[in-house]
Protein backbone atom coordinates (compact mmCIF):
# COMPACT_ATOMS: atom_id res chain seq x y z
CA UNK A 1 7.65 -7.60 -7.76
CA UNK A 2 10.00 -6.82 -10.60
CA UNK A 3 12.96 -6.48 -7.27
CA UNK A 4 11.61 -9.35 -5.35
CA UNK A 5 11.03 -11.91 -8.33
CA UNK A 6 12.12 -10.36 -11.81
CA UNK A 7 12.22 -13.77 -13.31
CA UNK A 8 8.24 -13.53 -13.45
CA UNK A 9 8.13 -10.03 -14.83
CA UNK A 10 6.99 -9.95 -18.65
CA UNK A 11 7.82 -5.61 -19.06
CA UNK A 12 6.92 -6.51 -22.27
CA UNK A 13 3.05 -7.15 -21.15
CA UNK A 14 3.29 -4.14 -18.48
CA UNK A 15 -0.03 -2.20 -18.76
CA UNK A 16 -0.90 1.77 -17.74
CA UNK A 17 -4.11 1.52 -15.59
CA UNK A 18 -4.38 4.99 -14.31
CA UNK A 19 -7.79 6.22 -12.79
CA UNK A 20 -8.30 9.57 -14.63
CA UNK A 21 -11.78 10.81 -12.69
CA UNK A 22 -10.71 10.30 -9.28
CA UNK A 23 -12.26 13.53 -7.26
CA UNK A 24 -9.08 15.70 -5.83
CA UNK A 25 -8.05 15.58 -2.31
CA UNK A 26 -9.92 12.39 -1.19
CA UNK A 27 -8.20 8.66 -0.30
CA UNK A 28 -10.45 6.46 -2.00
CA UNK A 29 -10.59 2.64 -1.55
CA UNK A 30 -11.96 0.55 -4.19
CA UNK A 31 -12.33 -3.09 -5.18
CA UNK A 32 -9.93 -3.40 -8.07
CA UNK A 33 -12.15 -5.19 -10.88
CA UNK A 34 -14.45 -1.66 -10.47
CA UNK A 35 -11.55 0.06 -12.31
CA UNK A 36 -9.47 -2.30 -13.92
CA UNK A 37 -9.49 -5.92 -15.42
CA UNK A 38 -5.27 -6.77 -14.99
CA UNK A 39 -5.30 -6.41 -11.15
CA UNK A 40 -3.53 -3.68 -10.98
CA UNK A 41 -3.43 0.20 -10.74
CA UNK A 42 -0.58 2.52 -12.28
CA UNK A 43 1.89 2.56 -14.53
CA UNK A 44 3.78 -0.62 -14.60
CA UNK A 45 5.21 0.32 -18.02
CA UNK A 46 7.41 2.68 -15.80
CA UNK A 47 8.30 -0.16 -13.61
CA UNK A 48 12.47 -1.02 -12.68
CA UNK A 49 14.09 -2.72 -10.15
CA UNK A 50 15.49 0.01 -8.50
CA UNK A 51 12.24 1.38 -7.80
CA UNK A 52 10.94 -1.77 -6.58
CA UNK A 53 13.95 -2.06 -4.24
CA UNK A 54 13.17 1.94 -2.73
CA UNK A 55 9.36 0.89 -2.18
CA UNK A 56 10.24 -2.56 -0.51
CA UNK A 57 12.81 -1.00 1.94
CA UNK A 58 9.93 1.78 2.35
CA UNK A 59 7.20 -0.60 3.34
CA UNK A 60 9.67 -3.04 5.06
CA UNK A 61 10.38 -0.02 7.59
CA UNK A 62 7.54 1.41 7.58
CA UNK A 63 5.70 -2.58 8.85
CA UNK A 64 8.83 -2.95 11.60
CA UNK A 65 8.25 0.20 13.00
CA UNK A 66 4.35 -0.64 13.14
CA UNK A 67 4.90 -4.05 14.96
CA UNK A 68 7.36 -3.07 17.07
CA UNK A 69 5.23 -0.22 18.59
CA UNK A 70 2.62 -2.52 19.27
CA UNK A 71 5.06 -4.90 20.55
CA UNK A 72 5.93 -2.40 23.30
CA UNK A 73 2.44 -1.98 24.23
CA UNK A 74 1.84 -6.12 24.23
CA UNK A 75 -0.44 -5.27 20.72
CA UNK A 76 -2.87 -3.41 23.08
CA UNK A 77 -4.01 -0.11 20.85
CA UNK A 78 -7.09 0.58 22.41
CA UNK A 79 -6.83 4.44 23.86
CA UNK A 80 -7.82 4.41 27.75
CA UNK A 81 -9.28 8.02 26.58
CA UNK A 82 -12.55 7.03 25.45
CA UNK A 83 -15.12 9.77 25.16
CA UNK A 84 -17.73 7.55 26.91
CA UNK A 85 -15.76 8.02 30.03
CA UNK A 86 -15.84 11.65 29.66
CA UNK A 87 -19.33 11.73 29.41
CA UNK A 88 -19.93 9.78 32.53
């Protein structure tokens, strides 16, 4: 955000919402409002532009190298190595 559209950045207003009893080791998915009422998780206090810019060119690549492998399979992802077969 602050790369993309600075101009609607307030740093000023930037909050630290940091989960601090998270167990160790496991990738947890939550609904947001569980954890935090501003909508968002970290520490946008420590927020620049320059980071924003490495995490956009990050997830840019990271979204054309997704669609274009499913591109070269025609967005078919379904594995013809099912175990039901293997049990028949």
């Amino acid at each position: 955000m602050y790369y993309l559209y600075p101009e609607l950045c307030q740093p000023e207003l930037a909050t630290s919402v940091v989960p601090d009893n998270l167990p160790p080791y496991l990738d947890l998915k939550w609904d947001f409002s569980e954890i935090t009422d501003t909508g968002q998780t970290g520490d946008a206090t420590k927020a620049t532009g320059e980071k924003g810019k490495k995490m956009n060119e990050v997830l840019l690549q990271a979204m054309t190298e997704a669609i274009d492998y499913l591109n070269e399979r025609d967005w078919n992802y379904n594995t013809t190595d099912h175990a039901a077969t293997k049990l028949d």
